[in-house]
N, C-alpha and C. Protein backbone atom coordinates (compact mmCIF):
# COMPACT_ATOMS: atom_id res chain seq x y z
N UNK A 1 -27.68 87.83 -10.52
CA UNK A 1 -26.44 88.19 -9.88
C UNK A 1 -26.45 87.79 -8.40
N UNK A 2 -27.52 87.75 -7.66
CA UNK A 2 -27.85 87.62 -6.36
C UNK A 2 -27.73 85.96 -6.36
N UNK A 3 -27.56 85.39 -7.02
CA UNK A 3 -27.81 83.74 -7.28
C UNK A 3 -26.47 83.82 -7.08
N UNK A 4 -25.24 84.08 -7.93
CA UNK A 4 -24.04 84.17 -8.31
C UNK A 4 -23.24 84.48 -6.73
N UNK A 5 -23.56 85.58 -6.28
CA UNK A 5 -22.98 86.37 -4.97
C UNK A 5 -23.25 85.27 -3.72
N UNK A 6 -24.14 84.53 -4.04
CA UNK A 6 -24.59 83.53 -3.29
C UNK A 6 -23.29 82.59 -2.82
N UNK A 7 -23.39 81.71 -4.64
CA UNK A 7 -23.13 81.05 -4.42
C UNK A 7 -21.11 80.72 -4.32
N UNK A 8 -20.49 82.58 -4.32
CA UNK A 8 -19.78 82.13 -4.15
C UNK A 8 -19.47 82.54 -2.58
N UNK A 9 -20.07 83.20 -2.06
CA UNK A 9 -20.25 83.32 -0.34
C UNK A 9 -20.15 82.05 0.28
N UNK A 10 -20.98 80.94 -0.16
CA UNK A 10 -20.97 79.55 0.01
C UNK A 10 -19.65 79.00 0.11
N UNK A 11 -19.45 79.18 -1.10
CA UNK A 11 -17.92 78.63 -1.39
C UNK A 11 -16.68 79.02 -0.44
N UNK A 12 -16.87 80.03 -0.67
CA UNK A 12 -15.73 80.92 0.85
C UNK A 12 -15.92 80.53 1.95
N UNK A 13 -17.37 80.36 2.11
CA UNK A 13 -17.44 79.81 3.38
C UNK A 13 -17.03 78.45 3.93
N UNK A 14 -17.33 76.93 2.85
CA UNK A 14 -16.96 75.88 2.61
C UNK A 14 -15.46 75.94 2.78
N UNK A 15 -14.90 76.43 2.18
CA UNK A 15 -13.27 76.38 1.87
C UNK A 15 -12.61 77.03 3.33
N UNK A 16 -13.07 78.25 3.98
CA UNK A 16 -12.79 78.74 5.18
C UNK A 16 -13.10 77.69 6.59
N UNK A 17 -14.33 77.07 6.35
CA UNK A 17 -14.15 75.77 7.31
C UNK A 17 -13.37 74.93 7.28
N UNK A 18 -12.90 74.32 6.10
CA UNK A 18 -11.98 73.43 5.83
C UNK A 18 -10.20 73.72 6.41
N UNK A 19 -10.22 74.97 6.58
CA UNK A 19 -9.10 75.48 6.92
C UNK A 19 -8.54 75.03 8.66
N UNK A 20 -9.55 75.54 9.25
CA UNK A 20 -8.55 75.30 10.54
C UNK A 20 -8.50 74.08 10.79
N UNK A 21 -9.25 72.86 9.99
CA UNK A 21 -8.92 71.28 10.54
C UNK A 21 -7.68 71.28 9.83
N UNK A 22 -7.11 71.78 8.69
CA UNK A 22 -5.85 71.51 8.37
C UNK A 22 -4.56 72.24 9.05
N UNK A 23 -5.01 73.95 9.23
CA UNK A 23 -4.15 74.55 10.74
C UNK A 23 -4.29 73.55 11.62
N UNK A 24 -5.09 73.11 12.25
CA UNK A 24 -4.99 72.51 13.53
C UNK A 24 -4.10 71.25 13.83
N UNK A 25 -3.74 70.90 12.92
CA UNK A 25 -2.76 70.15 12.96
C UNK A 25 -1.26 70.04 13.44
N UNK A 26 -0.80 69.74 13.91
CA UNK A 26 0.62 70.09 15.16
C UNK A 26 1.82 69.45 14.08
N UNK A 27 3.13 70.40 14.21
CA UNK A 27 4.23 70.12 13.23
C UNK A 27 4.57 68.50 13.70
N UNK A 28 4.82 68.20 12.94
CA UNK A 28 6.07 66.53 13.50
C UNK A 28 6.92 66.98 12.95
N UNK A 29 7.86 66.81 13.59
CA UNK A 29 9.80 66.80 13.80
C UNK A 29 9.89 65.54 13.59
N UNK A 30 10.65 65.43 11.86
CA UNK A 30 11.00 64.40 12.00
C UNK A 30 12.41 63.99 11.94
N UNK A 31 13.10 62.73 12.98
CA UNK A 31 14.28 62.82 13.17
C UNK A 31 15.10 61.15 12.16
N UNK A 32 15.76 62.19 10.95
CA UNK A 32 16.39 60.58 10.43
C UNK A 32 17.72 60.97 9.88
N UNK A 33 18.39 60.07 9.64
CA UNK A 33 20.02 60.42 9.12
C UNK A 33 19.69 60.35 7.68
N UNK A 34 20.96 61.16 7.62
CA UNK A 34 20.88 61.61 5.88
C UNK A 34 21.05 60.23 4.65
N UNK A 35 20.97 59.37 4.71
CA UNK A 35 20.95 58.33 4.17
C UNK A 35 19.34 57.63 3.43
N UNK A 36 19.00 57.59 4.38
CA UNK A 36 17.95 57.40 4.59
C UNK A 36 16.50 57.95 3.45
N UNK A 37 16.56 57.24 2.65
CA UNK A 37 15.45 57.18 1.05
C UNK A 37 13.80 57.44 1.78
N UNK A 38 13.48 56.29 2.61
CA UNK A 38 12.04 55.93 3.10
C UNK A 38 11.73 57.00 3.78
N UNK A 39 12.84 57.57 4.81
CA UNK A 39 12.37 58.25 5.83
C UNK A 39 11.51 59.57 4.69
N UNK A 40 12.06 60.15 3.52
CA UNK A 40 11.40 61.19 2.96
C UNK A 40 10.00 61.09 2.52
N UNK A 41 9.82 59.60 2.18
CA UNK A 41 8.94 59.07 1.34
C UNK A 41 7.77 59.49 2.60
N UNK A 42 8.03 59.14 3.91
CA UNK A 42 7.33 58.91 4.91
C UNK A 42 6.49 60.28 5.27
N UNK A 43 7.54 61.36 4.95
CA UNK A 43 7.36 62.85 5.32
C UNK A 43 6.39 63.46 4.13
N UNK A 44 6.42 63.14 3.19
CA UNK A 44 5.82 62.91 1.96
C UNK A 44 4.63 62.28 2.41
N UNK A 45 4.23 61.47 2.33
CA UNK A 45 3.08 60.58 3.17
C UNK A 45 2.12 62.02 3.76
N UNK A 46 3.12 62.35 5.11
CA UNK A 46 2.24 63.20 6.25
C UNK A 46 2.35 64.35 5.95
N UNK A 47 3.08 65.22 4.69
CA UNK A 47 2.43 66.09 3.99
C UNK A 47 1.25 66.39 3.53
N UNK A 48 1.16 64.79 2.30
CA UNK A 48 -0.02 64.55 2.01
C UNK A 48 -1.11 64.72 2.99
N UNK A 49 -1.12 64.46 4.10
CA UNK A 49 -2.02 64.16 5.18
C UNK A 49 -2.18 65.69 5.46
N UNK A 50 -1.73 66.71 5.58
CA UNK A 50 -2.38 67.67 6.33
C UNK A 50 -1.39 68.34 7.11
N UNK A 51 -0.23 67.25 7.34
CA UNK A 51 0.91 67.73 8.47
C UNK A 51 1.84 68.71 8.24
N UNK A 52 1.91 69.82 8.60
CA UNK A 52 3.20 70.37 8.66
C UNK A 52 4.31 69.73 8.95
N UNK A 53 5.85 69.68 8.50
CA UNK A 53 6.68 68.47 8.86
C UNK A 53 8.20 69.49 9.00
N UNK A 54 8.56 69.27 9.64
CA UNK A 54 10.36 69.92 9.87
C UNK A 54 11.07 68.96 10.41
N UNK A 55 12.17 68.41 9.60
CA UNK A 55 12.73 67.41 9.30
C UNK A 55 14.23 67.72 9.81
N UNK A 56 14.89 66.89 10.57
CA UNK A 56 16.05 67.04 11.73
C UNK A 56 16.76 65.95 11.08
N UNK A 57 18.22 66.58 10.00
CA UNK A 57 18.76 65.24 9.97
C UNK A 57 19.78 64.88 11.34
N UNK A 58 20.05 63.61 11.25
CA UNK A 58 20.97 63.21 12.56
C UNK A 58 21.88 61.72 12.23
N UNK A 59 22.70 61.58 13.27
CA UNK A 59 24.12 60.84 12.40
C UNK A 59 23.11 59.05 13.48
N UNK A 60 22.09 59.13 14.07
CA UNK A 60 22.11 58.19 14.81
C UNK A 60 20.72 58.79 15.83
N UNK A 61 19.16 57.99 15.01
CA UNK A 61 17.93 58.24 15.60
C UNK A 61 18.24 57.55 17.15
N UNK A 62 18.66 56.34 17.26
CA UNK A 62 18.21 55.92 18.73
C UNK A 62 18.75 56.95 20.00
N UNK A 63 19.34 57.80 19.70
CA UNK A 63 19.32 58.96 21.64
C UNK A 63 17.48 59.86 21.36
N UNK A 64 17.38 59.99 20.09
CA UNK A 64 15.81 60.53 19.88
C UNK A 64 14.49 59.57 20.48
N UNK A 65 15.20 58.22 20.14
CA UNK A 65 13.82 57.08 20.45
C UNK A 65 13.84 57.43 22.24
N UNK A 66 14.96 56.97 22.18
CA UNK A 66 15.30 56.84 24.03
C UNK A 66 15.11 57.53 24.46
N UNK A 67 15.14 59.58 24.02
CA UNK A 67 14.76 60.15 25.14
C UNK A 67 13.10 60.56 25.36
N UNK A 68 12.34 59.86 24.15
CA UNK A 68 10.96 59.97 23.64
C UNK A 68 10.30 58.84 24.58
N UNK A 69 10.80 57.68 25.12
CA UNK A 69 10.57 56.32 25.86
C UNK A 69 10.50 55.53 24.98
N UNK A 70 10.67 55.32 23.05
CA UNK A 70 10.86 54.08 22.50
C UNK A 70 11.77 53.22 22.90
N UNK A 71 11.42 51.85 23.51
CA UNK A 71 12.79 51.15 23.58
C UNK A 71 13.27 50.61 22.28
N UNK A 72 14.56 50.35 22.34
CA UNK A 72 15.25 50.59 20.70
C UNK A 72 14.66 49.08 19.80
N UNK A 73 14.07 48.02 20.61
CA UNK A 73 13.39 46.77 20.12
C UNK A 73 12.29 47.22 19.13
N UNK A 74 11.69 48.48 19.68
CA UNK A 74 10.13 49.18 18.55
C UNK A 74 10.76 50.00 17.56
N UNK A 75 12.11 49.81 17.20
CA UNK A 75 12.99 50.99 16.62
C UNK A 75 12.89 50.63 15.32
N UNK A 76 12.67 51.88 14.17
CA UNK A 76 12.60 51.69 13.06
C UNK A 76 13.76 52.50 12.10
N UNK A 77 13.56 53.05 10.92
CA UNK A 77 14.38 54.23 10.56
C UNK A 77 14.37 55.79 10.87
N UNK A 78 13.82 56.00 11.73
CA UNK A 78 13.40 57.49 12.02
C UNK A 78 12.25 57.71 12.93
N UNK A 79 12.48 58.82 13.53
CA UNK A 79 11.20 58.46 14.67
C UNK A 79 10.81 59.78 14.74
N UNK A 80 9.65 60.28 14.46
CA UNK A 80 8.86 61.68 14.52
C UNK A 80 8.44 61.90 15.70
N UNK A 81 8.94 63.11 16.38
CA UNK A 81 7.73 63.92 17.44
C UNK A 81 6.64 64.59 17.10
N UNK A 82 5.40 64.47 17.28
CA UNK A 82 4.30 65.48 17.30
C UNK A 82 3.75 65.37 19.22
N UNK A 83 3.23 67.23 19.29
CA UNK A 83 2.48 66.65 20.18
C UNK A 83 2.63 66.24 21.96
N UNK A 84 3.98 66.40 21.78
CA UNK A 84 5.07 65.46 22.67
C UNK A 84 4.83 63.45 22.52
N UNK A 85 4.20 63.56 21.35
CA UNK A 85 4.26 61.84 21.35
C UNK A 85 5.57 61.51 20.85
N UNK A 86 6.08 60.87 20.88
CA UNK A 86 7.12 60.07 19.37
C UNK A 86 5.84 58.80 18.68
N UNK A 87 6.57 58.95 17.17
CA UNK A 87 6.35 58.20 16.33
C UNK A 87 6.67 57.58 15.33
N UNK A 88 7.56 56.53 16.04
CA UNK A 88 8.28 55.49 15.67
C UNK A 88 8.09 54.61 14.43
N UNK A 89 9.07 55.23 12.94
CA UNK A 89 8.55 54.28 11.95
C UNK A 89 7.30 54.73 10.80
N UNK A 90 7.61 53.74 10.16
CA UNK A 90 6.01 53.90 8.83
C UNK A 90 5.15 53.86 10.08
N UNK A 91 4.55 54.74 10.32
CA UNK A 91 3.25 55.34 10.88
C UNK A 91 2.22 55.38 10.47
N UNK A 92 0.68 55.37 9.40
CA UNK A 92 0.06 55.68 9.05
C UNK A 92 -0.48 57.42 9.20
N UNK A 93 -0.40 58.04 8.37
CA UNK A 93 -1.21 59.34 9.16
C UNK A 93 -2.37 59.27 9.55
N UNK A 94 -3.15 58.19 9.53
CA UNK A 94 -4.38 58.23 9.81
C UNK A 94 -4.43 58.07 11.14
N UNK A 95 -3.68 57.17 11.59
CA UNK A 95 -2.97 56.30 12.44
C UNK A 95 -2.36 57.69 14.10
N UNK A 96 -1.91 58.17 13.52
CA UNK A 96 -1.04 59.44 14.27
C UNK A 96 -2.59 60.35 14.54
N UNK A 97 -3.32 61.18 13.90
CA UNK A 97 -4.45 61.80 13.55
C UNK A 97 -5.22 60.93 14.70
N UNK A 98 -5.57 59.78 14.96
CA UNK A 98 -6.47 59.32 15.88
C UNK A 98 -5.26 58.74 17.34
N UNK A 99 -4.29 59.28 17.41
CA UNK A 99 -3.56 58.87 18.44
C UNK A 99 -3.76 60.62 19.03
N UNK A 100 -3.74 61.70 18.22
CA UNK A 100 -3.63 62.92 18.43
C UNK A 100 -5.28 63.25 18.88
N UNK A 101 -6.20 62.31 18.70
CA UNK A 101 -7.59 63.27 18.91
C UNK A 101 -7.89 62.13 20.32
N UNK A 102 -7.25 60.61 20.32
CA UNK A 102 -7.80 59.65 21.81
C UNK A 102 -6.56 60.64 22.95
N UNK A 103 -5.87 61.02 23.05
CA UNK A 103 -5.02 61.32 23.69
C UNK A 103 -4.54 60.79 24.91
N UNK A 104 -3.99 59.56 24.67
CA UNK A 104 -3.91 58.83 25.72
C UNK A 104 -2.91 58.96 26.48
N UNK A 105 -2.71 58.16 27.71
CA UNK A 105 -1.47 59.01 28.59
C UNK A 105 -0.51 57.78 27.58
N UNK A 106 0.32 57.83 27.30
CA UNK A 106 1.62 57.23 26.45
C UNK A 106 2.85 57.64 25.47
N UNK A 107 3.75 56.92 25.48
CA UNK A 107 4.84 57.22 24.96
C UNK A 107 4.67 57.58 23.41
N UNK A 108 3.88 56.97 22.74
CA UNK A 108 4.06 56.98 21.57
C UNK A 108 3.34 56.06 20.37
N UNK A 109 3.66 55.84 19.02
CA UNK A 109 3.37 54.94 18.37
C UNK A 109 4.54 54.35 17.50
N UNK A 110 4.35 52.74 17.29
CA UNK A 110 5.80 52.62 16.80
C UNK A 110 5.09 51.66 15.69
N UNK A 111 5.84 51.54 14.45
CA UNK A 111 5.94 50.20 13.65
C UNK A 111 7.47 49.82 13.64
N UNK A 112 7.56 48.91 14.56
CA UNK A 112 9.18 48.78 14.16
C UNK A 112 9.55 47.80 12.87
N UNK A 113 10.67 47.84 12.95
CA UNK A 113 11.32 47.77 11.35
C UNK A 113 10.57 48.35 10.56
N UNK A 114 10.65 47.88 9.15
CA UNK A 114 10.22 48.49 8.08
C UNK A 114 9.83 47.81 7.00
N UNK A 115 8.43 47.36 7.57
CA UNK A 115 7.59 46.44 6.44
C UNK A 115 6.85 47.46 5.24
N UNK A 116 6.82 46.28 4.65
CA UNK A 116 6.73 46.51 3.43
C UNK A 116 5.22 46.70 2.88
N UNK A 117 5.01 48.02 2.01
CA UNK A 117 3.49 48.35 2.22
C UNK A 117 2.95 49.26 3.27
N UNK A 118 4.17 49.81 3.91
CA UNK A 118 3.71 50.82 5.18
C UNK A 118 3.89 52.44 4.35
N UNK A 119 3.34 53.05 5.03
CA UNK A 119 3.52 54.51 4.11
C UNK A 119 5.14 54.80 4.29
N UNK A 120 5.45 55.23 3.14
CA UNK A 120 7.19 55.29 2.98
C UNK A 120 7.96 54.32 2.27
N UNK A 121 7.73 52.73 2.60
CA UNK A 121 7.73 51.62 2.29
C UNK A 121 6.98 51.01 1.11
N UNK A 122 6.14 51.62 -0.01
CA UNK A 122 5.75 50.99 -1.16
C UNK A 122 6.65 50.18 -2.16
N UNK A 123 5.73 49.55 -2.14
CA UNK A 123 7.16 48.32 -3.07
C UNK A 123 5.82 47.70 -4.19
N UNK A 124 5.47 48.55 -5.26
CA UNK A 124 4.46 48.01 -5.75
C UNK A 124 2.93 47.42 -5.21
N UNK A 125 2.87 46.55 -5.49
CA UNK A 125 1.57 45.96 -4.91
C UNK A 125 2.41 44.72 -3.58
N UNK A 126 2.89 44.84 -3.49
CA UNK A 126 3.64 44.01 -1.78
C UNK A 126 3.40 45.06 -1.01
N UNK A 127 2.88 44.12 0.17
CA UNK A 127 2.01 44.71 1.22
C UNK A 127 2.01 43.63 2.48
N UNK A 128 3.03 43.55 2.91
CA UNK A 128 3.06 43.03 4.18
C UNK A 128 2.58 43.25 5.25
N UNK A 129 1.76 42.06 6.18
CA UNK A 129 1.04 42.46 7.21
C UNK A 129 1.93 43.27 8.64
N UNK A 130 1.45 44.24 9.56
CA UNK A 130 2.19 44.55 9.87
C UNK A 130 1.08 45.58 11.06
N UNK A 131 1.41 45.86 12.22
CA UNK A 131 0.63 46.11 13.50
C UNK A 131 1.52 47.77 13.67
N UNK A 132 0.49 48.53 13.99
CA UNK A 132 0.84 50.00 14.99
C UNK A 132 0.62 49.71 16.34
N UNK A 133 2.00 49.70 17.02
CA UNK A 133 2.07 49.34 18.52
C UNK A 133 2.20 50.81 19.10
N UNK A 134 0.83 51.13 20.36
CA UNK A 134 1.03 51.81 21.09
C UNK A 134 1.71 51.27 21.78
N UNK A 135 3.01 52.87 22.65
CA UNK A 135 3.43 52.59 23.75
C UNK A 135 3.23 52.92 25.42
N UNK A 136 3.44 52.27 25.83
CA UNK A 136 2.50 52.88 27.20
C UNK A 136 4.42 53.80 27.37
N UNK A 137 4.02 54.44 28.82
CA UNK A 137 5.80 55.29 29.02
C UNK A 137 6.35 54.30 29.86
N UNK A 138 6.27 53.02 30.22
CA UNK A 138 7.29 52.17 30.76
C UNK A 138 7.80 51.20 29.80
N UNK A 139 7.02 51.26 28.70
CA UNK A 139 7.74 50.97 27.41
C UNK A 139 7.20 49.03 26.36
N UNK A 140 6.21 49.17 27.61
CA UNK A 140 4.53 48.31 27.51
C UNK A 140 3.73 48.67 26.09
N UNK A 141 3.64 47.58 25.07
CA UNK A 141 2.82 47.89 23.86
C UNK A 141 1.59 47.02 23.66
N UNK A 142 0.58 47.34 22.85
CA UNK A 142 -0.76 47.33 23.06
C UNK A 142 -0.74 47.60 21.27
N UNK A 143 -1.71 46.54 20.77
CA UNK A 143 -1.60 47.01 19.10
C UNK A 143 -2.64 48.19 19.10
N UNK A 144 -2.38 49.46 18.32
CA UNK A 144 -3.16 50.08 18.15
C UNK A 144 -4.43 49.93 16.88
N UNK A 145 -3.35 49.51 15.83
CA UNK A 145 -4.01 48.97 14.29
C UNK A 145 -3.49 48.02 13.92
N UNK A 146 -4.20 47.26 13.01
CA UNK A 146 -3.45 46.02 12.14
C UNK A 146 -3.55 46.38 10.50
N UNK A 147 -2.63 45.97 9.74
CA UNK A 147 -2.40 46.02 8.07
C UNK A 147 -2.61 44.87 7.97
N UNK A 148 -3.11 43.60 7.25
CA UNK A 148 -3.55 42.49 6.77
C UNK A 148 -2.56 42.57 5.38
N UNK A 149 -2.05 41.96 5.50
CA UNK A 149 -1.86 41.65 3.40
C UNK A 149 -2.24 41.66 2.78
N UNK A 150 -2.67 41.87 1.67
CA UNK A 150 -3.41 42.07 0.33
C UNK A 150 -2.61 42.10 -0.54
């Protein structure tokens, strides 16, 4: 029995660590008009990931990009706040998750438009290459990641 009591103390304990890396995670607001198919797919995505998500529909994302510092050129279908970052577009959550732990002084992360193969964006096995542009806040980008094709 002492084997048993053990090993589920263990377990509680395992599962109780695991917890606050998934609390610790900061809501994204995400902002897209009601039209909009991918943008759910996307929220879906950063569910999966860990994220808490509260979702803002709106008749017209770009006053959200603009007052975040996206200029509307990095503009995609929807643009998430976490954090005070914006995050412009199929995002990766992995992607957001290491923008949230380097914490750099900047505006944000963007994929603008909406390639194909980005989280939100599955289209089968099409997988278009496609870059996560940090933004600096004068509106200066810097690739953060690259997607290759496959």
């Amino acid at each position: 029995m002492k084997r048993r009591s053990l090993l589920l103390i263990a377990a509680g304990a395992a599962s109780a660590a695991a917890l606050p890396a998934l609390a610790g995670l900061p809501q994204v607001e995400v902002f897209k008009t009601p039209q909009c198919g991918c943008c759910t797919d996307w929220v879906e995505h950063l569910k999966a990931a860990g994220f808490p998500v509260k979702v803002t529909v709106v008749e017209d994302t770009a006053p959200v990009r603009k007052r975040h510092g996206i200029p509307d050129k990095l503009g995609s279908c929807h643009t998430g706040v976490v954090a005070g970052y914006a995050v412009e577009g199929h995002v990766p959550a992995a992607d957001v998750k290491r923008l949230l732990a380097m914490k750099p002084v900047a505006a944000g992360l963007s994929v603008p438009g909406m390639p194909a193969g980005s989280p939100g964006m599955e289209m089968g096995g099409r997988q278009d290459p496609y870059q996560v542009l940090l933004v600096d806040k004068a509106g200066r980008t810097m690739v953060f990641a690259s997607y290759p094709r496959t």
